[in-house]
N, C-alpha and C. Protein backbone atom coordinates (compact mmCIF):
# COMPACT_ATOMS: atom_id res chain seq x y z
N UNK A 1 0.83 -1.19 0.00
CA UNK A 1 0.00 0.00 0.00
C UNK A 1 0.86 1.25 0.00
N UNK A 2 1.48 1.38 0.71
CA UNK A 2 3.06 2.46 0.27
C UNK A 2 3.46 2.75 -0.60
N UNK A 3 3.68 1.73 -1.38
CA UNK A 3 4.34 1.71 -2.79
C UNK A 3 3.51 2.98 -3.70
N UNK A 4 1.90 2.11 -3.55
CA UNK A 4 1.03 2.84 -4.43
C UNK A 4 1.30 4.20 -4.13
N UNK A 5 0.75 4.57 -3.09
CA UNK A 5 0.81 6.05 -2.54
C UNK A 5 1.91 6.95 -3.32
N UNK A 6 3.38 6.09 -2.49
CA UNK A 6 4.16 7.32 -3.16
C UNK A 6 4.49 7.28 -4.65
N UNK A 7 3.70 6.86 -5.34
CA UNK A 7 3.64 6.67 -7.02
C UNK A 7 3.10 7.89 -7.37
N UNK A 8 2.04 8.17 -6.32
CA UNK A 8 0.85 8.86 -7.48
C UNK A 8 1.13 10.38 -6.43
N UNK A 9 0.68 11.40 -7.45
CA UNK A 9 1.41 12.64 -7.52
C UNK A 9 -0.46 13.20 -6.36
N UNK A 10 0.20 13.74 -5.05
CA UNK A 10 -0.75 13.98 -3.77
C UNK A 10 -2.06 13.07 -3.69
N UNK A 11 -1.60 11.75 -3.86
CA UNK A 11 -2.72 11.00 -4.11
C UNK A 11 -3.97 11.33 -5.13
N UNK A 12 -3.48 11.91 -6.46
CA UNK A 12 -4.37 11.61 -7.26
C UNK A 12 -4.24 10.58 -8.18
N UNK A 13 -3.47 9.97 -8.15
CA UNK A 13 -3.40 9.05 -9.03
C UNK A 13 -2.89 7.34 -8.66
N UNK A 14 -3.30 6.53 -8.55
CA UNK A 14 -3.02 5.30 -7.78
C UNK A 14 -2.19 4.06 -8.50
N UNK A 15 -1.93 4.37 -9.52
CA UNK A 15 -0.98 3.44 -10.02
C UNK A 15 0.50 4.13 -10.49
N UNK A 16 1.79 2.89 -10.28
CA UNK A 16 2.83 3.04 -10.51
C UNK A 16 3.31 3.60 -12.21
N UNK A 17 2.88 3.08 -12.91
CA UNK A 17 3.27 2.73 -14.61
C UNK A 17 3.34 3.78 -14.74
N UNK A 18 3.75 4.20 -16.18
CA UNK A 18 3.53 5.56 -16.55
C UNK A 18 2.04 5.51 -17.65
N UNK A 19 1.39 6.99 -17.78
CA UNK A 19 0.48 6.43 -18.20
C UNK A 19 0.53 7.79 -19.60
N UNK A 20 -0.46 7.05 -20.31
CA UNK A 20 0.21 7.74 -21.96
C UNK A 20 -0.03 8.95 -22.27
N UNK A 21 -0.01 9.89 -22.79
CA UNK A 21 -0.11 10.91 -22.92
C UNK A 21 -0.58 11.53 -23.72
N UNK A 22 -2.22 12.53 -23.60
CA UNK A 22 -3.06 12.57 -24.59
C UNK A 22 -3.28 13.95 -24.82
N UNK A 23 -2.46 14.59 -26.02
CA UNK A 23 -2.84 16.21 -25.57
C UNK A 23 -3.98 16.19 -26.74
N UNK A 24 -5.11 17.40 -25.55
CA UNK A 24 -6.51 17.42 -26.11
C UNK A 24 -6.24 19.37 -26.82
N UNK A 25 -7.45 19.38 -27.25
CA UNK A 25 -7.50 20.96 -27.69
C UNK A 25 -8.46 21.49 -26.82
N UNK A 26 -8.51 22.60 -26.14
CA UNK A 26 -9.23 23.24 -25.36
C UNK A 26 -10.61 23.44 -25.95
N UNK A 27 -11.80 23.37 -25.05
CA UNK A 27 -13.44 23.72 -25.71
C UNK A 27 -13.64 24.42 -24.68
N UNK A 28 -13.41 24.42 -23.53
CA UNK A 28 -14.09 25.49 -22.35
C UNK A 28 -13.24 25.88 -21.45
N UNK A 29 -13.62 27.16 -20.70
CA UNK A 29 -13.04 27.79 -20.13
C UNK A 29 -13.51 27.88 -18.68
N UNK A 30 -12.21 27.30 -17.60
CA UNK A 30 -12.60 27.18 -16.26
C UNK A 30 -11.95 28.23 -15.02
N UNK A 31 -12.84 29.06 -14.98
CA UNK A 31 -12.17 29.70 -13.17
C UNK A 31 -11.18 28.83 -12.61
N UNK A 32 -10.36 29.34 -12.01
CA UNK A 32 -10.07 28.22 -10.77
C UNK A 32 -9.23 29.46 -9.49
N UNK A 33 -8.95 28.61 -8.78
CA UNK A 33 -8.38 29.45 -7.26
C UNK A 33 -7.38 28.02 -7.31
N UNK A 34 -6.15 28.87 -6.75
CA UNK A 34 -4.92 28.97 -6.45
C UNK A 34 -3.99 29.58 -5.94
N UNK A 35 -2.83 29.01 -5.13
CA UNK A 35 -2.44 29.99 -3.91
C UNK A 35 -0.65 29.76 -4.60
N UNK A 36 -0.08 30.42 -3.99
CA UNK A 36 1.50 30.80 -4.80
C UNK A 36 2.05 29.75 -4.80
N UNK A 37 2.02 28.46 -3.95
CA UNK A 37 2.66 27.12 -3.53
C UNK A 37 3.05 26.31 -4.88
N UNK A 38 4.04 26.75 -5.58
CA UNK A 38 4.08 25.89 -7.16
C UNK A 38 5.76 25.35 -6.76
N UNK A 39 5.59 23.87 -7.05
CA UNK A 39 6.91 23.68 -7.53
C UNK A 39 7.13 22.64 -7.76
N UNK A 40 8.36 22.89 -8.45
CA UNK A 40 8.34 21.25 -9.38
C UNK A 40 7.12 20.77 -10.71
N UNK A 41 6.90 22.35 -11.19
CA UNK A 41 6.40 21.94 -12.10
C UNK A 41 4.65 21.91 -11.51
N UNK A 42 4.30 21.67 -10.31
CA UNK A 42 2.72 21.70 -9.84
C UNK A 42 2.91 22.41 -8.70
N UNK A 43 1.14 22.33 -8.45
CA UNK A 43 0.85 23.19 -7.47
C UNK A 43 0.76 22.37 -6.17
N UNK A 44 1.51 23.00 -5.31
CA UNK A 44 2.04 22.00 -3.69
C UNK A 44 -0.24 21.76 -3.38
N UNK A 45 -0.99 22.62 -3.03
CA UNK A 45 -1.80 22.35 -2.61
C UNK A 45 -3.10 22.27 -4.05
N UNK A 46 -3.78 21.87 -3.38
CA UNK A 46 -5.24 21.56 -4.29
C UNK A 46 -5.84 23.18 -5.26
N UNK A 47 -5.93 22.84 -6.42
CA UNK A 47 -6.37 23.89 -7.34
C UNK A 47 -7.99 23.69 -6.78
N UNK A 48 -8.66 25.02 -6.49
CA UNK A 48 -10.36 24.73 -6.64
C UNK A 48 -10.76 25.09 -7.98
N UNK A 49 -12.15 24.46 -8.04
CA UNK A 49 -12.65 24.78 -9.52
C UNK A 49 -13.98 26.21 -8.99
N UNK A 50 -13.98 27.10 -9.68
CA UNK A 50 -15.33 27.81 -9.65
C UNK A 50 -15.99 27.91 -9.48
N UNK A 51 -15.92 28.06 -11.99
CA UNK A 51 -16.91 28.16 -12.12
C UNK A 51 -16.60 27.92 -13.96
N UNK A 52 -17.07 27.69 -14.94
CA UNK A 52 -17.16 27.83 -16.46
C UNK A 52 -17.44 28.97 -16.68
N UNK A 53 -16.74 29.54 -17.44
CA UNK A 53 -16.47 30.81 -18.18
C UNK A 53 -17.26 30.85 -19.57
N UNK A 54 -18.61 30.74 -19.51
CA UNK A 54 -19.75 30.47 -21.49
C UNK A 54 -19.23 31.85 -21.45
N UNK A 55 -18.69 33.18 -21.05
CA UNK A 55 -18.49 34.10 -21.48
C UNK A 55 -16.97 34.05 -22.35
N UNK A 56 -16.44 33.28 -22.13
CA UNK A 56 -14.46 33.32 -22.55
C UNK A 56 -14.96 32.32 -23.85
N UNK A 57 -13.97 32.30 -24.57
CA UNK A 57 -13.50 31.24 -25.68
C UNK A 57 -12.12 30.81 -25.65
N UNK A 58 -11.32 30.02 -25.65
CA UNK A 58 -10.48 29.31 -25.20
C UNK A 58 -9.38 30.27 -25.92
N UNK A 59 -9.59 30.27 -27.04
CA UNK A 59 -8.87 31.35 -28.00
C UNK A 59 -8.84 32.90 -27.21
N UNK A 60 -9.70 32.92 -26.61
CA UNK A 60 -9.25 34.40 -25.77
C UNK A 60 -8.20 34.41 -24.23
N UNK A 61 -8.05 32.85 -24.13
CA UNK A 61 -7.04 33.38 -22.71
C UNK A 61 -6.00 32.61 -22.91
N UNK A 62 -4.97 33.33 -22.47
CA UNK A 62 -3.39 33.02 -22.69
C UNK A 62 -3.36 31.66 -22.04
N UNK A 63 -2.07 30.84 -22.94
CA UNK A 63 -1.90 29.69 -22.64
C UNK A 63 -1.45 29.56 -21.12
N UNK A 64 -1.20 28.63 -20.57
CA UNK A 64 -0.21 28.40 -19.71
C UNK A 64 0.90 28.20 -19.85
N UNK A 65 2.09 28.49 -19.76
CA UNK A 65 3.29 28.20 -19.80
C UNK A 65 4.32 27.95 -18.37
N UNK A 66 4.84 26.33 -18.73
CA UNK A 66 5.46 25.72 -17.47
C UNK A 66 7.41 26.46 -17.74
């Protein structure tokens, strides 16, 4: 049970393997809350979700860049 745990990135994810990698194209646009805690590439604590943005188009907000 250990094993699993420290596999998966703050317990979201429960298996060891690597798993494949599917880049999608954006259709909607999500609020979220977030606090400065980033590293290593993620965020140390939990992102919240909102709310959907039917006002934004994906094409109107800047990418993210890691």
């Amino acid at each position: 049970m250990a094993v699993a745990a420290a596999c998966g990135l703050a317990g979201w994810l429960d298996r060891c393997e690597p798993q494949p990698y599917v880049r999608v194209e954006p259709l909607l646009v999500a609020e979220i809350v977030v606090d400065q805690a980033y590293d290593r590439r993620r965020f140390r604590h939990p992102v919240r979700h909102l709310r959907l943005r039917a006002d934004l188009d994906p094409a109107d907000v800047e990418r993210w860049r890691t």
